[in-house]
N, C-alpha and C. Protein backbone atom coordinates (compact mmCIF):
# COMPACT_ATOMS: atom_id res chain seq x y z
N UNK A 1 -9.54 30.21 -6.69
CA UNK A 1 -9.06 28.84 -6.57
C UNK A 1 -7.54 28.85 -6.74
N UNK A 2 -6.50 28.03 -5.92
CA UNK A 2 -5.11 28.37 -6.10
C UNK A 2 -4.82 27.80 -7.34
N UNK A 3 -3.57 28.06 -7.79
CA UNK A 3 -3.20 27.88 -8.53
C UNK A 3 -2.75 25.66 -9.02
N UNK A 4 -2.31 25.83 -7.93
CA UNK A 4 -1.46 23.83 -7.09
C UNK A 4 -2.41 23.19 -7.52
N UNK A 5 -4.20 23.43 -7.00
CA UNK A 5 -5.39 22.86 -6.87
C UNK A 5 -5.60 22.34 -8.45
N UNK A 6 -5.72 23.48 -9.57
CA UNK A 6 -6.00 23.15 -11.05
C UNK A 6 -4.90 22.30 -11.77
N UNK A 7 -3.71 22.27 -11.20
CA UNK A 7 -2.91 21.29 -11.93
C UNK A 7 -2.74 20.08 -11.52
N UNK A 8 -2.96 20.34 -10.09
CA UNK A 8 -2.63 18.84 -9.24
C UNK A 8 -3.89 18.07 -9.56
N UNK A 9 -5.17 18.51 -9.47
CA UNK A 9 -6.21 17.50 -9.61
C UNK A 9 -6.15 16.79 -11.16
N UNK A 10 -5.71 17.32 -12.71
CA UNK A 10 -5.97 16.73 -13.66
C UNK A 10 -4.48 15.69 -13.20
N UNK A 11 -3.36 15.81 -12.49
CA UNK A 11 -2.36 15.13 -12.63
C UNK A 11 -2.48 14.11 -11.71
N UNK A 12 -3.52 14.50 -10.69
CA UNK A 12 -4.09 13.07 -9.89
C UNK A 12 -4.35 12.13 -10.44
N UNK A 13 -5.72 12.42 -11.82
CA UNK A 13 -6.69 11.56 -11.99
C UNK A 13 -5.58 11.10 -12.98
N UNK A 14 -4.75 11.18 -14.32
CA UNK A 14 -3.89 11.02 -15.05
C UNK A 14 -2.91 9.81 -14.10
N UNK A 15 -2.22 9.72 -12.65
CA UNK A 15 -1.45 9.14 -11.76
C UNK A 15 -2.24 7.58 -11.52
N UNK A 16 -3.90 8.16 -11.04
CA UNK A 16 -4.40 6.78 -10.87
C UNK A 16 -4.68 6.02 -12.15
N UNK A 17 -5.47 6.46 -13.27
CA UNK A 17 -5.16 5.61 -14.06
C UNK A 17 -4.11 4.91 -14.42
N UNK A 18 -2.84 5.73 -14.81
CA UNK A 18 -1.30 5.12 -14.73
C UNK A 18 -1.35 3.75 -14.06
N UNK A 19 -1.26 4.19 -12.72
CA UNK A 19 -1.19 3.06 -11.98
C UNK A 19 -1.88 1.72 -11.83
N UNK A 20 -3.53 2.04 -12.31
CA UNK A 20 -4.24 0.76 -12.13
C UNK A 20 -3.55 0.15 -13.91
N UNK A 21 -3.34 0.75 -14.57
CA UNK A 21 -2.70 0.46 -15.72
C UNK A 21 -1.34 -0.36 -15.47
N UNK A 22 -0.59 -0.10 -14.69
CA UNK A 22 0.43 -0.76 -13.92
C UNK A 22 0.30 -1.95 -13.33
N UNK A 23 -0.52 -2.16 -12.66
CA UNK A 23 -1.29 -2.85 -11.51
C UNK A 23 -1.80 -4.29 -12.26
N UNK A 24 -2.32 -3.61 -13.69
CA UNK A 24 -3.28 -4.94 -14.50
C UNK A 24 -2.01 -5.67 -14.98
N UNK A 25 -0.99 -4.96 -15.81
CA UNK A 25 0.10 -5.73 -16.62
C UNK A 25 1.47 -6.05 -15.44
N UNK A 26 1.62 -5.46 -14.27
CA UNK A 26 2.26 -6.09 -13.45
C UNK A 26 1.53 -7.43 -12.92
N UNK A 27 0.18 -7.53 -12.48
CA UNK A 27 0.04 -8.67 -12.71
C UNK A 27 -0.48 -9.58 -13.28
N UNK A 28 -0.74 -9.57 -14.42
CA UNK A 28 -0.63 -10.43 -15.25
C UNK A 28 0.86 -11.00 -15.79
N UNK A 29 1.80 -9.96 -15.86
CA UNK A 29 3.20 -10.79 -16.16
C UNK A 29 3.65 -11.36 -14.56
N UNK A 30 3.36 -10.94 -13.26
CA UNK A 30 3.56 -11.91 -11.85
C UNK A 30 2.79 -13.26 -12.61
N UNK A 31 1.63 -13.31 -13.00
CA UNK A 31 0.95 -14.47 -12.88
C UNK A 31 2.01 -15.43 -13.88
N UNK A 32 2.17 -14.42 -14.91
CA UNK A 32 3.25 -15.40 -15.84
C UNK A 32 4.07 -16.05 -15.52
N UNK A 33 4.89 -15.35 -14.48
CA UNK A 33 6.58 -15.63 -14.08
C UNK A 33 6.43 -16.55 -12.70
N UNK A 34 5.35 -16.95 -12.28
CA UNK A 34 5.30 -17.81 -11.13
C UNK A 34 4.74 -18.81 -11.55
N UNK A 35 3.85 -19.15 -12.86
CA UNK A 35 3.56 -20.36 -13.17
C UNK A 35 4.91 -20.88 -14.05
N UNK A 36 5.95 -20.07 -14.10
CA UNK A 36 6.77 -20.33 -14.87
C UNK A 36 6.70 -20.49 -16.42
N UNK A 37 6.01 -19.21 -16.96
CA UNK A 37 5.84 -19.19 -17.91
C UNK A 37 6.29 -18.21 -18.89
N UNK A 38 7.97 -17.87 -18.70
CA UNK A 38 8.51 -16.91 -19.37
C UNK A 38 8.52 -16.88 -20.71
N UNK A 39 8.32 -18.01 -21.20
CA UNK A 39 8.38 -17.91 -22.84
C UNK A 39 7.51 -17.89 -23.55
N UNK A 40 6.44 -17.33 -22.54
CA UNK A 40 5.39 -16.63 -23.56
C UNK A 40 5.59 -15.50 -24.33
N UNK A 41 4.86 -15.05 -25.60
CA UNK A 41 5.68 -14.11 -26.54
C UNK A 41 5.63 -13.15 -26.07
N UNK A 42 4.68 -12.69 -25.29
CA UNK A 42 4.66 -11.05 -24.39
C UNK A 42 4.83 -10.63 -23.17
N UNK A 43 6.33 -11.88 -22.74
CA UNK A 43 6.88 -11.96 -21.21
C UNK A 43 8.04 -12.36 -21.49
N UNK A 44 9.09 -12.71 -21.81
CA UNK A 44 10.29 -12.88 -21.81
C UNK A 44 10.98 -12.14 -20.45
N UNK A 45 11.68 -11.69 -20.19
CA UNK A 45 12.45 -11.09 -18.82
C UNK A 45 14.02 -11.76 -18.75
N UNK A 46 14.34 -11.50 -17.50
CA UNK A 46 15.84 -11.70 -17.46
C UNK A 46 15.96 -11.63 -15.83
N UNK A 47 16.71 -11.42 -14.88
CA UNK A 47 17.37 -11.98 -13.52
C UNK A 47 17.21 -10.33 -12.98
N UNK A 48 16.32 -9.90 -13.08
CA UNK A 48 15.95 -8.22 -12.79
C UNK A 48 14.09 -8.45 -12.84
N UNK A 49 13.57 -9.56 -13.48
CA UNK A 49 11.96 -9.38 -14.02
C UNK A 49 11.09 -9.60 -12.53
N UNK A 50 11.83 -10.66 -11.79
CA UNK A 50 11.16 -10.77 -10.68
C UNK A 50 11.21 -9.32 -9.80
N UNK A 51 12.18 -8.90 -9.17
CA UNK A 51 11.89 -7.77 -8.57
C UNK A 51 11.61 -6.57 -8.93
N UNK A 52 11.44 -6.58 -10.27
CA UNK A 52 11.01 -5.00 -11.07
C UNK A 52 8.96 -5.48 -10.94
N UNK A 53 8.78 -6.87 -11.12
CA UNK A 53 7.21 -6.91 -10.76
C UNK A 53 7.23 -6.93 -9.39
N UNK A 54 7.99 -7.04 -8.78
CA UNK A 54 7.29 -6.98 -7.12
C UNK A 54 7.35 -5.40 -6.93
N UNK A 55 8.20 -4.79 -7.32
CA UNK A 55 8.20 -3.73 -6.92
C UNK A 55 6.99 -2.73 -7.58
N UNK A 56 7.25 -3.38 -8.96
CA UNK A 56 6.04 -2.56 -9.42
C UNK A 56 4.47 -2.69 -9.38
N UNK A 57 4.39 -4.07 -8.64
CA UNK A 57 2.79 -4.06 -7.75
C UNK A 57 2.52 -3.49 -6.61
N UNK A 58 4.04 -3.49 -5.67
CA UNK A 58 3.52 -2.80 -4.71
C UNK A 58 3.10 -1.30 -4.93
N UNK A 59 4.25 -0.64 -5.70
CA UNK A 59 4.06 0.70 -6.04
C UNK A 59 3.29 1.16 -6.84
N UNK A 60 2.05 0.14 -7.48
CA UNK A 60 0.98 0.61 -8.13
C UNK A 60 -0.06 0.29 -6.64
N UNK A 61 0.05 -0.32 -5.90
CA UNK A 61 -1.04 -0.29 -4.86
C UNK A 61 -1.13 1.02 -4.34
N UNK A 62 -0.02 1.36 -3.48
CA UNK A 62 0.16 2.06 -2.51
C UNK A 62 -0.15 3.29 -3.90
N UNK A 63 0.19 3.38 -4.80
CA UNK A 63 -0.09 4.83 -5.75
C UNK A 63 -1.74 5.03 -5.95
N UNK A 64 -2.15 3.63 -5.94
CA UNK A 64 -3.94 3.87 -5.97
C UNK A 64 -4.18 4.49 -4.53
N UNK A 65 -3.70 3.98 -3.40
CA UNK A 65 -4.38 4.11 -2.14
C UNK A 65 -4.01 5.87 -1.92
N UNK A 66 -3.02 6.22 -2.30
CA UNK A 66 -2.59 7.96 -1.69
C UNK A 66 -3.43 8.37 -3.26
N UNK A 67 -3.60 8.09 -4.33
CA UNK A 67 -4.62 9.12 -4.76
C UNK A 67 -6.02 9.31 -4.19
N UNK A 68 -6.39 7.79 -3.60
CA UNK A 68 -7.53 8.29 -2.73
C UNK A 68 -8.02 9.28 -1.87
N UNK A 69 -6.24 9.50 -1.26
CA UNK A 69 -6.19 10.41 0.05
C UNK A 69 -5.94 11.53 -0.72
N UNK A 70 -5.56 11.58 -1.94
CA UNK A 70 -5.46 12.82 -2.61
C UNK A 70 -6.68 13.77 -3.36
N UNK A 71 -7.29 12.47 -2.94
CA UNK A 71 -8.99 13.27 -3.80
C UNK A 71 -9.46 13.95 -2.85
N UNK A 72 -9.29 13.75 -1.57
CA UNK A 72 -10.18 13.97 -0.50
C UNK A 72 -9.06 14.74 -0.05
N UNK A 73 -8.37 15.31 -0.40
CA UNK A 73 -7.15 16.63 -0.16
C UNK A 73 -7.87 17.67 -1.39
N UNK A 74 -7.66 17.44 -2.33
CA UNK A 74 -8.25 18.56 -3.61
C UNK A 74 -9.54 18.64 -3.72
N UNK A 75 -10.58 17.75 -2.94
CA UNK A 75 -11.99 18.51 -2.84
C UNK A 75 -12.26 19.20 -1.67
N UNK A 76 -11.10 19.42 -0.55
CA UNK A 76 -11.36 20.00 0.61
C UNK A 76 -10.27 21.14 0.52
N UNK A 77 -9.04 20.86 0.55
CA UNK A 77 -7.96 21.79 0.01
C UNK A 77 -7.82 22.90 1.27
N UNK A 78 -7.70 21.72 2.26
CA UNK A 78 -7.21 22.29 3.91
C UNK A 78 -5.79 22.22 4.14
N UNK A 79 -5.13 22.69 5.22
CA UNK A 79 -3.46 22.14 5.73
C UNK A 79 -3.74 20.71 6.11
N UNK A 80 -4.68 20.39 7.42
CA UNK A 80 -5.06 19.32 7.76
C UNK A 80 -5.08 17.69 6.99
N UNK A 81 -5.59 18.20 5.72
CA UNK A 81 -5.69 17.39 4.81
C UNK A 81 -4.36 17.08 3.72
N UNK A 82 -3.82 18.19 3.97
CA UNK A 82 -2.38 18.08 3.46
C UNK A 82 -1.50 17.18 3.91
N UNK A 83 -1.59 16.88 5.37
CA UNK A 83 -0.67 16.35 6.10
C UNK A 83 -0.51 14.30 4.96
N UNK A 84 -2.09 14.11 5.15
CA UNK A 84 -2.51 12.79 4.59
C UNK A 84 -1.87 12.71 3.51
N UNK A 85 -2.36 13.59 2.60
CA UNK A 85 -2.68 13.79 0.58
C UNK A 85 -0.60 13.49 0.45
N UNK A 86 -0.16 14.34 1.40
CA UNK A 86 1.33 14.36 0.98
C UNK A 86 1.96 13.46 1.85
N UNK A 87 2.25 12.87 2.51
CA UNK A 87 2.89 11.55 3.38
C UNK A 87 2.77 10.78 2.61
N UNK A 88 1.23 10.24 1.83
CA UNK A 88 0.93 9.08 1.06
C UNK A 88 1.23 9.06 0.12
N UNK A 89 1.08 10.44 -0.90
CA UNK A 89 2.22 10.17 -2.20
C UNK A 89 3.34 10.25 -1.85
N UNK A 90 4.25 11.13 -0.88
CA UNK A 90 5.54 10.74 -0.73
C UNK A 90 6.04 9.21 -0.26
N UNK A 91 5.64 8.12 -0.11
CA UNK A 91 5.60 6.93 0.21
C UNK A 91 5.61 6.33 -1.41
N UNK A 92 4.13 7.01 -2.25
CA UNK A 92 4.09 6.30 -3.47
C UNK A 92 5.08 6.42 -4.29
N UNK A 93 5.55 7.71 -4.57
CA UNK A 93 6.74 7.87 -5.34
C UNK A 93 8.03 7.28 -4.65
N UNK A 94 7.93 7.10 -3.56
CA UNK A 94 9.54 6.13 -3.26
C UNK A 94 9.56 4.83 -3.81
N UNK A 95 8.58 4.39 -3.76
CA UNK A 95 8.31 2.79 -3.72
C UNK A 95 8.17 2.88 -5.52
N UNK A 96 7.71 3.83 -6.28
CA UNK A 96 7.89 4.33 -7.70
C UNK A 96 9.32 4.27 -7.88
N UNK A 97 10.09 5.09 -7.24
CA UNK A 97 11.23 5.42 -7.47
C UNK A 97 12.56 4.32 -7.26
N UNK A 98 11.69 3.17 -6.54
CA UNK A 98 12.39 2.42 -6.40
C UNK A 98 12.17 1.10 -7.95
N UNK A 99 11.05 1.10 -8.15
CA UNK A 99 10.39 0.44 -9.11
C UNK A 99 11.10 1.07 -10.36
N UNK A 100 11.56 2.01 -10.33
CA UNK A 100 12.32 2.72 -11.70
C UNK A 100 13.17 2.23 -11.66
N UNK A 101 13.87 2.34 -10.64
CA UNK A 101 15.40 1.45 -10.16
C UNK A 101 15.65 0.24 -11.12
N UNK A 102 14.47 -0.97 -10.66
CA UNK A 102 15.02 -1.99 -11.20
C UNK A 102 14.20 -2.48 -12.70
N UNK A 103 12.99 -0.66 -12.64
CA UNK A 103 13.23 -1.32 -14.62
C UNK A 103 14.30 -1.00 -15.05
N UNK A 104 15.21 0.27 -14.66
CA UNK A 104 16.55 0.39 -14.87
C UNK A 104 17.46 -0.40 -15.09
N UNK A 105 17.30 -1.32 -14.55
CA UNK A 105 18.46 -2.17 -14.56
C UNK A 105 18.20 -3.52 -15.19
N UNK A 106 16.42 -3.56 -15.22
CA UNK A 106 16.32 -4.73 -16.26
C UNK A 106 16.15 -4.39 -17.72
N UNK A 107 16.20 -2.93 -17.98
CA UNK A 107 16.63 -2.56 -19.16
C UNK A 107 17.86 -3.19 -19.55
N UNK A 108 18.59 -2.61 -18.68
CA UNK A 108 20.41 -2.24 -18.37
C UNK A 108 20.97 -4.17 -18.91
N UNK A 109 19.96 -4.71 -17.95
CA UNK A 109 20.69 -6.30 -18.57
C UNK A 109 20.46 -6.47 -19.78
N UNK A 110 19.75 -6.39 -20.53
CA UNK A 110 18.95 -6.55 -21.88
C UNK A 110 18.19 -8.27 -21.67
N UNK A 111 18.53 -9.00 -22.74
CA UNK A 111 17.77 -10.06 -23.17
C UNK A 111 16.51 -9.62 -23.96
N UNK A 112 15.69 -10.87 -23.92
CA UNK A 112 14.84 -10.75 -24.84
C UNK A 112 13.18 -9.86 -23.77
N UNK A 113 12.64 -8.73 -23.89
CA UNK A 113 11.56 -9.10 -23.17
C UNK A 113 10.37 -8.41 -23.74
N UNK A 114 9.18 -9.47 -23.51
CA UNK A 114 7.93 -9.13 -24.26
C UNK A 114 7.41 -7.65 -24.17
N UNK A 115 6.78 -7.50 -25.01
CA UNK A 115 6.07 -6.36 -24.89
C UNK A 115 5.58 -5.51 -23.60
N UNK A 116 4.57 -6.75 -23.04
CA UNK A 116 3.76 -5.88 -21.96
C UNK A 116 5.04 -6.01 -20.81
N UNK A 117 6.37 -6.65 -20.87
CA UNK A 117 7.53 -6.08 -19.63
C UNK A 117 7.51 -4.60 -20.19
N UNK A 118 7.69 -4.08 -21.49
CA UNK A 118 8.21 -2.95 -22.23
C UNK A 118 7.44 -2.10 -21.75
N UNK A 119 6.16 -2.44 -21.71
CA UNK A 119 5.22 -1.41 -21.28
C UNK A 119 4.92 -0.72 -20.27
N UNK A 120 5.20 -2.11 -19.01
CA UNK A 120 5.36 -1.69 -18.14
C UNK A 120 6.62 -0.66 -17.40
N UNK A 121 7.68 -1.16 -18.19
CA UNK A 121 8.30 -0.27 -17.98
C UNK A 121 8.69 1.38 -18.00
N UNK A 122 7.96 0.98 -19.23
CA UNK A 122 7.92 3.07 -19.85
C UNK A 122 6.92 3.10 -18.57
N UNK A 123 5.63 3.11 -18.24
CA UNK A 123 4.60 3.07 -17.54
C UNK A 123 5.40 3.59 -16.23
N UNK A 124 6.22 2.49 -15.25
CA UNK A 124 7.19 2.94 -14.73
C UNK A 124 7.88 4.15 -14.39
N UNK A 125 9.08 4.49 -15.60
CA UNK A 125 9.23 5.71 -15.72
C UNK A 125 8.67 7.23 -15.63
N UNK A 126 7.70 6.54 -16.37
CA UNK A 126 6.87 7.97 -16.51
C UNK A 126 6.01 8.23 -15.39
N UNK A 127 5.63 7.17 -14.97
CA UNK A 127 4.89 8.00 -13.14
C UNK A 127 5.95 8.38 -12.30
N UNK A 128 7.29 7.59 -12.51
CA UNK A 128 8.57 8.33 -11.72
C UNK A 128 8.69 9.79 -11.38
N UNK A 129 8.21 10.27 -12.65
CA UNK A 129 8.36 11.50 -13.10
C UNK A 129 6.91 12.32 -12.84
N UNK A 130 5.89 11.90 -12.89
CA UNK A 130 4.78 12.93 -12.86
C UNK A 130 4.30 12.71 -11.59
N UNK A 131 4.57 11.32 -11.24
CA UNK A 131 4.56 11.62 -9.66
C UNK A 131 5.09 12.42 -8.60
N UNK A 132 6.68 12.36 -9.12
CA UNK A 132 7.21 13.79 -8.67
C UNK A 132 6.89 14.90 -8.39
N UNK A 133 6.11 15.10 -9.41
CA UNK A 133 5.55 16.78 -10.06
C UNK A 133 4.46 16.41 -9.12
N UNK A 134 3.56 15.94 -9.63
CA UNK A 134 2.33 15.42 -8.12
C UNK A 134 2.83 15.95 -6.53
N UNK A 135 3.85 15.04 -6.21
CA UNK A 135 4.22 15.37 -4.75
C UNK A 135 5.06 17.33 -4.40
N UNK A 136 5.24 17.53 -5.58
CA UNK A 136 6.05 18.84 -5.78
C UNK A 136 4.74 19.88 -5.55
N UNK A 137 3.53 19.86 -6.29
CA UNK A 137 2.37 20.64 -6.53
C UNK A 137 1.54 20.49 -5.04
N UNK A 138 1.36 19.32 -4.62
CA UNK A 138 0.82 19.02 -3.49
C UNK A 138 1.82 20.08 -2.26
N UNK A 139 2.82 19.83 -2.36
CA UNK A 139 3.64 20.97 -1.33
C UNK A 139 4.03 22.48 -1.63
N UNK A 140 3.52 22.58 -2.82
CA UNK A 140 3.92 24.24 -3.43
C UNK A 140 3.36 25.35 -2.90
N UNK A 141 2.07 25.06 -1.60
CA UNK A 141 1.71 26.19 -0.45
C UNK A 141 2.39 26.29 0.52
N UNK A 142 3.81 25.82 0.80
CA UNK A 142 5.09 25.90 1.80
C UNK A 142 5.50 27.46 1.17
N UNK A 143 6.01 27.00 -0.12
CA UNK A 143 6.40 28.65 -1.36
C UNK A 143 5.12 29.55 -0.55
N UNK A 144 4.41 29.86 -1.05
CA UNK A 144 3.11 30.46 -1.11
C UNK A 144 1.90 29.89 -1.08
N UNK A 145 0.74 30.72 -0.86
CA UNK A 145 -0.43 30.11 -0.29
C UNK A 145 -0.76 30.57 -1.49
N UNK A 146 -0.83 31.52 -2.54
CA UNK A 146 -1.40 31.30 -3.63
C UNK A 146 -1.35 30.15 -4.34
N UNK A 147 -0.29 28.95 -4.05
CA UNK A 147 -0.29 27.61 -5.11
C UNK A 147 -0.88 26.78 -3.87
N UNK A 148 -1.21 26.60 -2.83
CA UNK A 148 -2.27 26.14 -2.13
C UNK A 148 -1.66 25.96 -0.50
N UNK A 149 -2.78 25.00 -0.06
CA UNK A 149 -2.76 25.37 1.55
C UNK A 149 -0.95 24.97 2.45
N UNK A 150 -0.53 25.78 3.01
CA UNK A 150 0.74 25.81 3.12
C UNK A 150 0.53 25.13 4.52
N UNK A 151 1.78 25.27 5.44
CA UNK A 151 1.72 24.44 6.85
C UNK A 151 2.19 25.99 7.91
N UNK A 152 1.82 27.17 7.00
CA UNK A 152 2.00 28.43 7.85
C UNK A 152 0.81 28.95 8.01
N UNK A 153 -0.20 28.52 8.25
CA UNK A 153 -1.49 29.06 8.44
C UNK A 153 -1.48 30.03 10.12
N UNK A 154 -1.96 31.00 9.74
CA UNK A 154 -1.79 31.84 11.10
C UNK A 154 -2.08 31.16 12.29
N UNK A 155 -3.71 30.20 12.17
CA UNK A 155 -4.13 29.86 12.74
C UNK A 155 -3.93 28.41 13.05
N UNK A 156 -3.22 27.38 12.86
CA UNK A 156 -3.16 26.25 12.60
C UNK A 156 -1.85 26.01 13.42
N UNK A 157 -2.80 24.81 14.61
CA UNK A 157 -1.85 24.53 15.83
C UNK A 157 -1.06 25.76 16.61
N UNK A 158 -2.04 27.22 16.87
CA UNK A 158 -0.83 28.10 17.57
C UNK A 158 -2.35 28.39 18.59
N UNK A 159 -2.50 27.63 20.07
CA UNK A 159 -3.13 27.70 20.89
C UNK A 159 -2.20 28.22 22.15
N UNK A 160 -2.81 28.73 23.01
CA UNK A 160 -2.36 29.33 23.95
C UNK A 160 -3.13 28.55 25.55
N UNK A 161 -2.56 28.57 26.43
CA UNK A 161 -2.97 27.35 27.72
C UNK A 161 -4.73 28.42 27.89
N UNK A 162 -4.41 29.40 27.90
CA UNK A 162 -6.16 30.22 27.56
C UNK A 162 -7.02 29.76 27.11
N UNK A 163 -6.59 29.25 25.48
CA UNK A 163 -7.32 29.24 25.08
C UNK A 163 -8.24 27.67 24.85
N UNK A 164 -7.84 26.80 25.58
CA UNK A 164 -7.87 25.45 25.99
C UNK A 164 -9.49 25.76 26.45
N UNK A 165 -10.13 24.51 25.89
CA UNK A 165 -11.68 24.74 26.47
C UNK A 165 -11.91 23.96 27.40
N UNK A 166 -12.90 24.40 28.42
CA UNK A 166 -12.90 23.83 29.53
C UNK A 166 -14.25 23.86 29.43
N UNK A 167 -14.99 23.71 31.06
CA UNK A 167 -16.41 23.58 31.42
C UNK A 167 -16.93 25.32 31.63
N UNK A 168 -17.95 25.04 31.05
CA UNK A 168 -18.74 26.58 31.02
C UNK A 168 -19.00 27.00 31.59
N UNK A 169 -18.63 28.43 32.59
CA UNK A 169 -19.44 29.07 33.66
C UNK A 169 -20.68 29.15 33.40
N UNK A 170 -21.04 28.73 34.86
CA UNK A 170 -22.57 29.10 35.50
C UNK A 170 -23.40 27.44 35.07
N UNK A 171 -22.89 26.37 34.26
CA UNK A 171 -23.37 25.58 34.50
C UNK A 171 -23.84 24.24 35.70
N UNK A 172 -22.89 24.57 36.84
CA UNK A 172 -23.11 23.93 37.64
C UNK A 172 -23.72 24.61 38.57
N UNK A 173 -24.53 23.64 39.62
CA UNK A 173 -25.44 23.83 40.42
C UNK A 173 -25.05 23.87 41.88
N UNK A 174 -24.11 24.70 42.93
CA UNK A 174 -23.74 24.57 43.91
C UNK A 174 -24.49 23.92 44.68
N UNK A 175 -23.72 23.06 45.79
CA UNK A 175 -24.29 22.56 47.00
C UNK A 175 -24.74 20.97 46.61
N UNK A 176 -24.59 20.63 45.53
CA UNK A 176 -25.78 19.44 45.28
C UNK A 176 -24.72 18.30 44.78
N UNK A 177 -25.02 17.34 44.79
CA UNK A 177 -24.04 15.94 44.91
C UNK A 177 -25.01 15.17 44.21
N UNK A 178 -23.79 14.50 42.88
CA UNK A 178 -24.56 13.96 42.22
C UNK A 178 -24.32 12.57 42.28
C-alpha cells in the first residue's frame, strides 16, 4: 500500500469533519448576522464578519463535496481518479485560503467577537493548513509512485493510431445488404 494512501485517508476523514464543523457554526452565526442579531453574547463581529461567513460557508461546502471525491480516490487509488480527488481539493483549499484571508483580517480589526466567531476562526486556520498537506499528499505520486498514483503511468493516455479499436475481422457477412 503506498505510502500518500495511509496518511491522506486519516487526514481526509479529520478535513470533513473540520468542515461540517465549519459549516454548522458558520451558519448559525450567518443566521445571526442577517436577522441582525450581533449582540448576541456568542456573535459580536466587526466590518470583516460578513465576508469571513460567506466565505467560510462556501469553503466548508465545496471542502465537504471534494472529500467525497476524495473517498472515492483513496478506495480506488488510480491516476484517473486523481485527476477528480485533486482539482476538487485544489478548489477547496483556495476558497479555504481565501476564508483565512478574511479571518485574518477580522482578527486584524479586533472589536468585540463571540466565541463561536473565535472558533470559527481557529477552525479556519487550521484546515488552511491541513488542507494543504491534504492537497500536497494527494499529488506526492508526481515525486514517486511509491507515495501514490502519479500522472507518469507507462500506460496512461500513450495510444498509438494502431492501437485504436475498430470492427473485428471476419464479422461481417459479404454480399448481403442490410
Amino acid at each position: 500500500m503506498a505510502v500518500g494512501r495511509n496518511i491522506a485517508a486519516p487526514l481526509l476523514f479529520l478535513n470533513l469533519v473540520m468542515y461540517f464543523i465549519v459549516l454548522g457554526f458558520a451558519s448559525w452565526c450567518v443566521n445571526r448576522y442577517i436577522n441582525a442579531q450581533t449582540a448576541h453574547p456568542s456573535m459580536g463581529g466587526n466590518g470583516a464578519t460578513g465576508f469571513f461567513l460567506t466565505f467560510s460557508m462556501l469553503a466548508a461546502v465545496v471542502g465537504i463535496v471534494s472529500k467525497f471525491a476524495g473517498g472515492h480516490h483513496i478506495r480506488s487509488w488510480r491516476t484517473d481518479t486523481l485527476a477528480e480527488a485533486g482539482s476538487s481539493s485544489l478548489i477547496a483549499w483556495a476558497l479555504t485560503a481565501l476564508a483565512f484571508g478574511f479571518a485574518c483580517k477580522h482578527i486584524n480589526i479586533g472589536s468585540w467577537r463571540g466565541w463561536r466567531l473565535r472558533i470559527l476562526e481557529a477552525f479556519i486556520i487550521i484546515l488552511t493548513f491541513t488542507q494543504l498537506l491534504y492537497v500536497m499528499l494527494l499529488h506526492a505520486g508526481v515525486i514517486s509512485s511509491r507515495y501514490g498514483p502519479g500522472y507518469r503511468d507507462a500506460d496512461y493516455g500513450i495510444r498509438g493510431p494502431a492501437d485504436e479499436p475498430g470492427p473485428k475481422a471476419g464479422t461481417a457477412v459479404a454480399g448481403t445488404r442490410v
